[in-house]
C-alpha atoms as a PDB file:
ATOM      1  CA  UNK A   1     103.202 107.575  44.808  1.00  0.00           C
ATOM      2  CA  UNK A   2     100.034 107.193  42.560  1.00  0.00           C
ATOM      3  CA  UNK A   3     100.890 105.216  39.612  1.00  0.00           C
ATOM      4  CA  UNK A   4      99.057 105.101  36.870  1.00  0.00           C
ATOM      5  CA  UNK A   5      96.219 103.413  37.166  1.00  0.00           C
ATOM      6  CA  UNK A   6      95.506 104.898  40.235  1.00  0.00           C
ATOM      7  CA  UNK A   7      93.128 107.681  38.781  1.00  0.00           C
ATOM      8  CA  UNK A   8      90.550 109.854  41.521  1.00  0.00           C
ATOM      9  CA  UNK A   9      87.893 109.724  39.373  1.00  0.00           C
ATOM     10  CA  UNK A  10      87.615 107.471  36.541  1.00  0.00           C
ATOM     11  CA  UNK A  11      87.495 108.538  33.016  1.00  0.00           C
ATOM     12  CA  UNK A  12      84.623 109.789  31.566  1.00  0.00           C
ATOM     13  CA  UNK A  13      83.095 108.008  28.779  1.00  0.00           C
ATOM     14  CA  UNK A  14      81.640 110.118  25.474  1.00  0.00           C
ATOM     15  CA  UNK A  15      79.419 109.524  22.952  1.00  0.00           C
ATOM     16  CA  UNK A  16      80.355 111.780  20.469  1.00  0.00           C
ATOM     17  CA  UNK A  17      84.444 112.178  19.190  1.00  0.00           C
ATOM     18  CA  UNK A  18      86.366 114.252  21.440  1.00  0.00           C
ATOM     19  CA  UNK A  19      90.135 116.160  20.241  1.00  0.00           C
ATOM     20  CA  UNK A  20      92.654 116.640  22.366  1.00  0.00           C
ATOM     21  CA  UNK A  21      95.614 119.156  21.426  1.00  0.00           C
ATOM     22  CA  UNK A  22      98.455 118.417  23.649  1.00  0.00           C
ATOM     23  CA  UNK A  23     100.859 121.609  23.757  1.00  0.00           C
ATOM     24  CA  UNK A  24     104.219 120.743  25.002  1.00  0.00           C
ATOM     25  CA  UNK A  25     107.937 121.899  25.220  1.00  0.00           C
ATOM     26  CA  UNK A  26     110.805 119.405  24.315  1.00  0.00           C
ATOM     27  CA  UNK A  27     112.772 121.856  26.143  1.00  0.00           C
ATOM     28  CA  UNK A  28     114.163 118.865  28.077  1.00  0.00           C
ATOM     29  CA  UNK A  29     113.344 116.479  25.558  1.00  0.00           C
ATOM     30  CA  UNK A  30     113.315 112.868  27.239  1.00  0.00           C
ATOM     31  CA  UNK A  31     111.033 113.808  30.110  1.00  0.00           C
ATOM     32  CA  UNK A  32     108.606 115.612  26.959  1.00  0.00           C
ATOM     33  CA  UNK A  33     108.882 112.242  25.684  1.00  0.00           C
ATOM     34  CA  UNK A  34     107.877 110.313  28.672  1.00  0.00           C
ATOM     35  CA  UNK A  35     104.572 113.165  29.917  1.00  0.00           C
ATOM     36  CA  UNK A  36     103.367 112.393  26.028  1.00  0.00           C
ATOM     37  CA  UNK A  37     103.642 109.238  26.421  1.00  0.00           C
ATOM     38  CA  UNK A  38     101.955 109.130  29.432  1.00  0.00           C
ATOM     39  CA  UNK A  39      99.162 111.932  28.046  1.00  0.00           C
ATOM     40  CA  UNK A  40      98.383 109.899  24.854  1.00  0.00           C
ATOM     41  CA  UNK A  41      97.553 106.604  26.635  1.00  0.00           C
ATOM     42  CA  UNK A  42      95.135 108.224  28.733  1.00  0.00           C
ATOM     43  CA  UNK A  43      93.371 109.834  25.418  1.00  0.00           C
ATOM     44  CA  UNK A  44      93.645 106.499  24.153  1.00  0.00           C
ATOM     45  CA  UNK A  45      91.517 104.783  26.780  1.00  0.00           C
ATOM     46  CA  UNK A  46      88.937 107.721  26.811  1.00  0.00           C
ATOM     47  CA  UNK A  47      89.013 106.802  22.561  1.00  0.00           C
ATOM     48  CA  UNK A  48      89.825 110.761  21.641  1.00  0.00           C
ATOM     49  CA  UNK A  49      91.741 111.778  19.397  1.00  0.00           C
ATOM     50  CA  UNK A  50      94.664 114.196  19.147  1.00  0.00           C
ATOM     51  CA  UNK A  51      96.876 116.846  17.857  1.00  0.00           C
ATOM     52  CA  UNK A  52     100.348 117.626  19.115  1.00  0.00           C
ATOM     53  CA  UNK A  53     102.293 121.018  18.583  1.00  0.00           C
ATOM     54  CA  UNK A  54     105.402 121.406  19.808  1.00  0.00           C
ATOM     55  CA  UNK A  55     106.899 125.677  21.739  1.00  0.00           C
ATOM     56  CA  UNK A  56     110.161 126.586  22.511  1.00  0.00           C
ATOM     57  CA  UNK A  57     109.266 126.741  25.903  1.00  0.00           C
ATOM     58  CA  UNK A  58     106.505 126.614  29.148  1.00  0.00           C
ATOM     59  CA  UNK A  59     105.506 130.464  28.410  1.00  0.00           C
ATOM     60  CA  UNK A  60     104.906 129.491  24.798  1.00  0.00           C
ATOM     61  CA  UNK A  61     102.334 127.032  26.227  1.00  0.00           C
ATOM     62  CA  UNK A  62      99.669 129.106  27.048  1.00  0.00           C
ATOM     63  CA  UNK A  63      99.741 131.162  23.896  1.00  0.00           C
ATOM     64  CA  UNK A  64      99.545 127.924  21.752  1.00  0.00           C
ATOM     65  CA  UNK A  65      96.405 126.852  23.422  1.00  0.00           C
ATOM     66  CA  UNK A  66      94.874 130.416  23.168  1.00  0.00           C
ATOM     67  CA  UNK A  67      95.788 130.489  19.273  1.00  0.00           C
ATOM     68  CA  UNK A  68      94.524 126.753  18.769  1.00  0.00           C
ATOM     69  CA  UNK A  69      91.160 127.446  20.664  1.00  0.00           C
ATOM     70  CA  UNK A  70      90.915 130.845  18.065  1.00  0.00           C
ATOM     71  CA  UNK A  71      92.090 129.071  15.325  1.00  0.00           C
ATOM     72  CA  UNK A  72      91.752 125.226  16.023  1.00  0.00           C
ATOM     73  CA  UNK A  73      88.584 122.584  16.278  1.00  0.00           C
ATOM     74  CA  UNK A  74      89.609 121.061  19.527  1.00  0.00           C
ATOM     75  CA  UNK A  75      87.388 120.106  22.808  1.00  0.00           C
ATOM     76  CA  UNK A  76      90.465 120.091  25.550  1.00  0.00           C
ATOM     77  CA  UNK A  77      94.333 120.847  25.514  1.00  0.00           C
ATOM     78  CA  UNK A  78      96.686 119.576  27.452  1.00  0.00           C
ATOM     79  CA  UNK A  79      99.510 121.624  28.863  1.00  0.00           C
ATOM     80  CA  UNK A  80     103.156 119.701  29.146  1.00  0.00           C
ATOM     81  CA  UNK A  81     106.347 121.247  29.543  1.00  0.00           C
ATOM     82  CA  UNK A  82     109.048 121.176  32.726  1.00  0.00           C
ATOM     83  CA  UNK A  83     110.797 123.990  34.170  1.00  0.00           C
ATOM     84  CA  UNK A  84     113.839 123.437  36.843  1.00  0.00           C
ATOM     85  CA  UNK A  85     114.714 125.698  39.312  1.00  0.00           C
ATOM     86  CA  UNK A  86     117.835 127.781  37.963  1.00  0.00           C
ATOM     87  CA  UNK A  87     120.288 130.033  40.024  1.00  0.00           C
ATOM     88  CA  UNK A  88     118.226 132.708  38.723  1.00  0.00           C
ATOM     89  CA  UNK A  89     114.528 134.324  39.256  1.00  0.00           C
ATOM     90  CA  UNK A  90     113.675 133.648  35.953  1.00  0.00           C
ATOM     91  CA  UNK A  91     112.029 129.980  37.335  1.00  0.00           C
ATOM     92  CA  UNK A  92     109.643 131.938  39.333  1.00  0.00           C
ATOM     93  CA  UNK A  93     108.795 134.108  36.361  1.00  0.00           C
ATOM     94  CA  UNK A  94     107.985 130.892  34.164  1.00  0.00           C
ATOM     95  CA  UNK A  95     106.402 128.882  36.966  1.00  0.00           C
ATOM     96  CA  UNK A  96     104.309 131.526  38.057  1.00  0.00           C
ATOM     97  CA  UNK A  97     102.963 133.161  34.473  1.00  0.00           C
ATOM     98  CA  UNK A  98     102.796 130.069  32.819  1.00  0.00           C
ATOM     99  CA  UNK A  99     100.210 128.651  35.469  1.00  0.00           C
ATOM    100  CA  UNK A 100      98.656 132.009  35.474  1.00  0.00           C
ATOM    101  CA  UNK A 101      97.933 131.720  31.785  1.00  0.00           C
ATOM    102  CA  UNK A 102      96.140 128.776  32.100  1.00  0.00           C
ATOM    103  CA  UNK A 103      94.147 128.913  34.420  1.00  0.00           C
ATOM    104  CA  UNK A 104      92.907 132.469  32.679  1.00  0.00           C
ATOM    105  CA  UNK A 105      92.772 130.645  29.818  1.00  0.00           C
ATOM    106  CA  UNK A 106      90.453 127.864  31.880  1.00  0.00           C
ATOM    107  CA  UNK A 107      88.360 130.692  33.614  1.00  0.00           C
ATOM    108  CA  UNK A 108      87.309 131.716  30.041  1.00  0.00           C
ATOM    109  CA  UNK A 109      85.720 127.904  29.388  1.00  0.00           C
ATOM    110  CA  UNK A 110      88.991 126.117  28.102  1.00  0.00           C
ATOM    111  CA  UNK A 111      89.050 122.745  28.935  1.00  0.00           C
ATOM    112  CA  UNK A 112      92.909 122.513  30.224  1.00  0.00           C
ATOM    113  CA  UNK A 113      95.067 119.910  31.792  1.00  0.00           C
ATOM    114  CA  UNK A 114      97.984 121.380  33.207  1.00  0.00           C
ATOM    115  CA  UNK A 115     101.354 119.079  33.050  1.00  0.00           C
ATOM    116  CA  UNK A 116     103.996 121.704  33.828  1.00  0.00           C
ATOM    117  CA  UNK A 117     106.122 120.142  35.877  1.00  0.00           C
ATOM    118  CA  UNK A 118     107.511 122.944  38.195  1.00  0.00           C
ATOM    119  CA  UNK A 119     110.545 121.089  39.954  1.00  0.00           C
ATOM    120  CA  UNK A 120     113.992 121.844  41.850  1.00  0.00           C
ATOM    121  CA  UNK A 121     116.048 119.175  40.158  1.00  0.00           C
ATOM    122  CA  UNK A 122     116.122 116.766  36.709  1.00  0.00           C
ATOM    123  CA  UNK A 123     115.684 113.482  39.444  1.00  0.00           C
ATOM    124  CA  UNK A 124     112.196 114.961  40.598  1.00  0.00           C
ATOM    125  CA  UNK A 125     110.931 115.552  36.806  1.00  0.00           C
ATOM    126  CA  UNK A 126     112.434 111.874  36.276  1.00  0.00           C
ATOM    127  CA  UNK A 127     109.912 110.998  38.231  1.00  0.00           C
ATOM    128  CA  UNK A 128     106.833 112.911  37.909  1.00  0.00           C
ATOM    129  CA  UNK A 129     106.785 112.739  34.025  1.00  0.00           C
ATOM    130  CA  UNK A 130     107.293 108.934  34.043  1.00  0.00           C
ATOM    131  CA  UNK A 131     103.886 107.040  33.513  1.00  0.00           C
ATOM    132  CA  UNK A 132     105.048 103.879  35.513  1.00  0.00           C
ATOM    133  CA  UNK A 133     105.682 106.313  37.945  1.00  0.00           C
ATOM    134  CA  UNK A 134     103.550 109.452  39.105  1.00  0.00           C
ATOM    135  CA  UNK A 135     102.604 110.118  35.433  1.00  0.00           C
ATOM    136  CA  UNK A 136     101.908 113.849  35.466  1.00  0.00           C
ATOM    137  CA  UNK A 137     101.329 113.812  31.762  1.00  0.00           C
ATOM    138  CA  UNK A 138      98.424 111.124  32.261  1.00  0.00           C
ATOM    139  CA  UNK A 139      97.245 113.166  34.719  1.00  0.00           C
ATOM    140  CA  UNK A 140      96.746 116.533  33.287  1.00  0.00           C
ATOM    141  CA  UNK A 141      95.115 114.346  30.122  1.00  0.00           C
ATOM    142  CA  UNK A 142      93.032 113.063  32.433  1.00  0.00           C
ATOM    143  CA  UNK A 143      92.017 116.394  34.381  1.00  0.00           C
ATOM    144  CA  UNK A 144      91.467 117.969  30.484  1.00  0.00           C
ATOM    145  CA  UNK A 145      89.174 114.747  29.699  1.00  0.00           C
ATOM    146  CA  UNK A 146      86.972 116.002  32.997  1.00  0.00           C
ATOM    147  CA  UNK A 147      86.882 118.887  31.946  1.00  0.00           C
ATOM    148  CA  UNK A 148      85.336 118.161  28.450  1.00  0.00           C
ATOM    149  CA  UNK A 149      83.304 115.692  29.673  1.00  0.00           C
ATOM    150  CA  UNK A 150      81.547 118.609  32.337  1.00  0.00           C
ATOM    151  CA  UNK A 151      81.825 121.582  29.016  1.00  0.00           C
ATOM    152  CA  UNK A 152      79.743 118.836  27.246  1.00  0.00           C
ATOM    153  CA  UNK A 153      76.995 117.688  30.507  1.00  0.00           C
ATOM    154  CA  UNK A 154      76.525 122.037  30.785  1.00  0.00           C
ATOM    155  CA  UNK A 155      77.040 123.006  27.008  1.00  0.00           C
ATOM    156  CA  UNK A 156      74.120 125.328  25.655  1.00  0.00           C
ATOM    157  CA  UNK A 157      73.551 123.439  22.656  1.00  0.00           C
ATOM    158  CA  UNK A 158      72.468 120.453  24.473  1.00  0.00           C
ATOM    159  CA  UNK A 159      69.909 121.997  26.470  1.00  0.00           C
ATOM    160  CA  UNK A 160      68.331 124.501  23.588  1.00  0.00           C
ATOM    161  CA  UNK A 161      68.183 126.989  26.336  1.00  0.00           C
ATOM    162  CA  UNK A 162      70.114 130.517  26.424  1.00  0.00           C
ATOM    163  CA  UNK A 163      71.894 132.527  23.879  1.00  0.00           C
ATOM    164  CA  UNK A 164      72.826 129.757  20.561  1.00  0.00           C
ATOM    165  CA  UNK A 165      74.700 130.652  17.699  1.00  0.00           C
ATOM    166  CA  UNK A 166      71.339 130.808  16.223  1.00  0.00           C
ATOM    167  CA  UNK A 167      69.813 133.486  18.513  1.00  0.00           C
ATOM    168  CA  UNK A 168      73.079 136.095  18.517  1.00  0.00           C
ATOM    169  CA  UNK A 169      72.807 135.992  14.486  1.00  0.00           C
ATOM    170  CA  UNK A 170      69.665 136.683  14.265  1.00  0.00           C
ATOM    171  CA  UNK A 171      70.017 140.363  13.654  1.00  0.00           C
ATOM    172  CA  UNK A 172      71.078 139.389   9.991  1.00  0.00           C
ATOM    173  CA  UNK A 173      68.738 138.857   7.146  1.00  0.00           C
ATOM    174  CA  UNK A 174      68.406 137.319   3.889  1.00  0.00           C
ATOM    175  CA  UNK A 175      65.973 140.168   2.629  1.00  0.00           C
END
């Protein structure tokens, strides 16, 4: 097991503020607790900030984020939430369209860490959402912080190239 410390990549460093929203269900409430945990002291050492907002659920997630990147100011979000296999199908339905969300969400330029633990039993989300332990929560902070960090190396502001704010208004006049 990775712990966590033991990062792929290290964390990228900025030089302008970077906010984090961290979306998460307290559906099971002590391992919410412990992937926050875990989540803010990664955003700590990269010196963002944050928001969190607490859903009912995983599938509440995704909308969250979507709102909050309409709505919100923020440069990454970070998806938490756990979901235990039940005796019904309704685990495959929230593993599967909760993920899916996301990662449409990412394919339209969010910058998303997902920390849904997907997991047969409470002992294995014991152990994944622990930070002194595989640290999922740290981990999809992390993978969010990456992903800012890359949004900001490519962004079209930076490189006064492309289509700017400035150039798609420009059909409007003062006169």
């Amino acid at each position: 097991m990775a712990g966590p410390t033991h990062h792929i990549m290290p964390l990228p460093q900025f030089d302008k503020p970077v906010k984090i929203l961290i979306a998460a269900s307290p559906y099971y409430k002590d391992i919410s607790d412990h992937q926050i945990a875990g989540a803010l002291a990664e955003i700590a050492k990269a010196g963002a900030s944050h928001e969190i907002v607490h859903v009912p659920g995983a599938l509440e997630i995704p909308t969250a984020i979507g709102i909050a990147a309409r709505m919100g100011d923020f440069d990454g979000y970070v998806a938490l939430g756990c979901v235990i296999r039940g005796e019904t199908t309704h685990y495959d339905t929230v593993c599967n369209d909760s993920s899916r969300a996301l990662q449409l969400l990412g394919l339209q330029g969010l910058c998303i860490g997902n920390g849904i633990l997907t997991v047969e039993n409470y002992a294995q989300a014991v152990v994944r959402a622990d930070a002194a332990q595989m640290n999922k929560g740290g981990g999809a902070a992390a993978a969010a912080l990456h992903l800012v960090a890359l949004a900001r190396k490519w962004g079209k502001a930076e490189k006064g190239v492309g289509f700017t704010r400035d150039i798609l208004m420009t059909g409007h006049t003062t006169a």
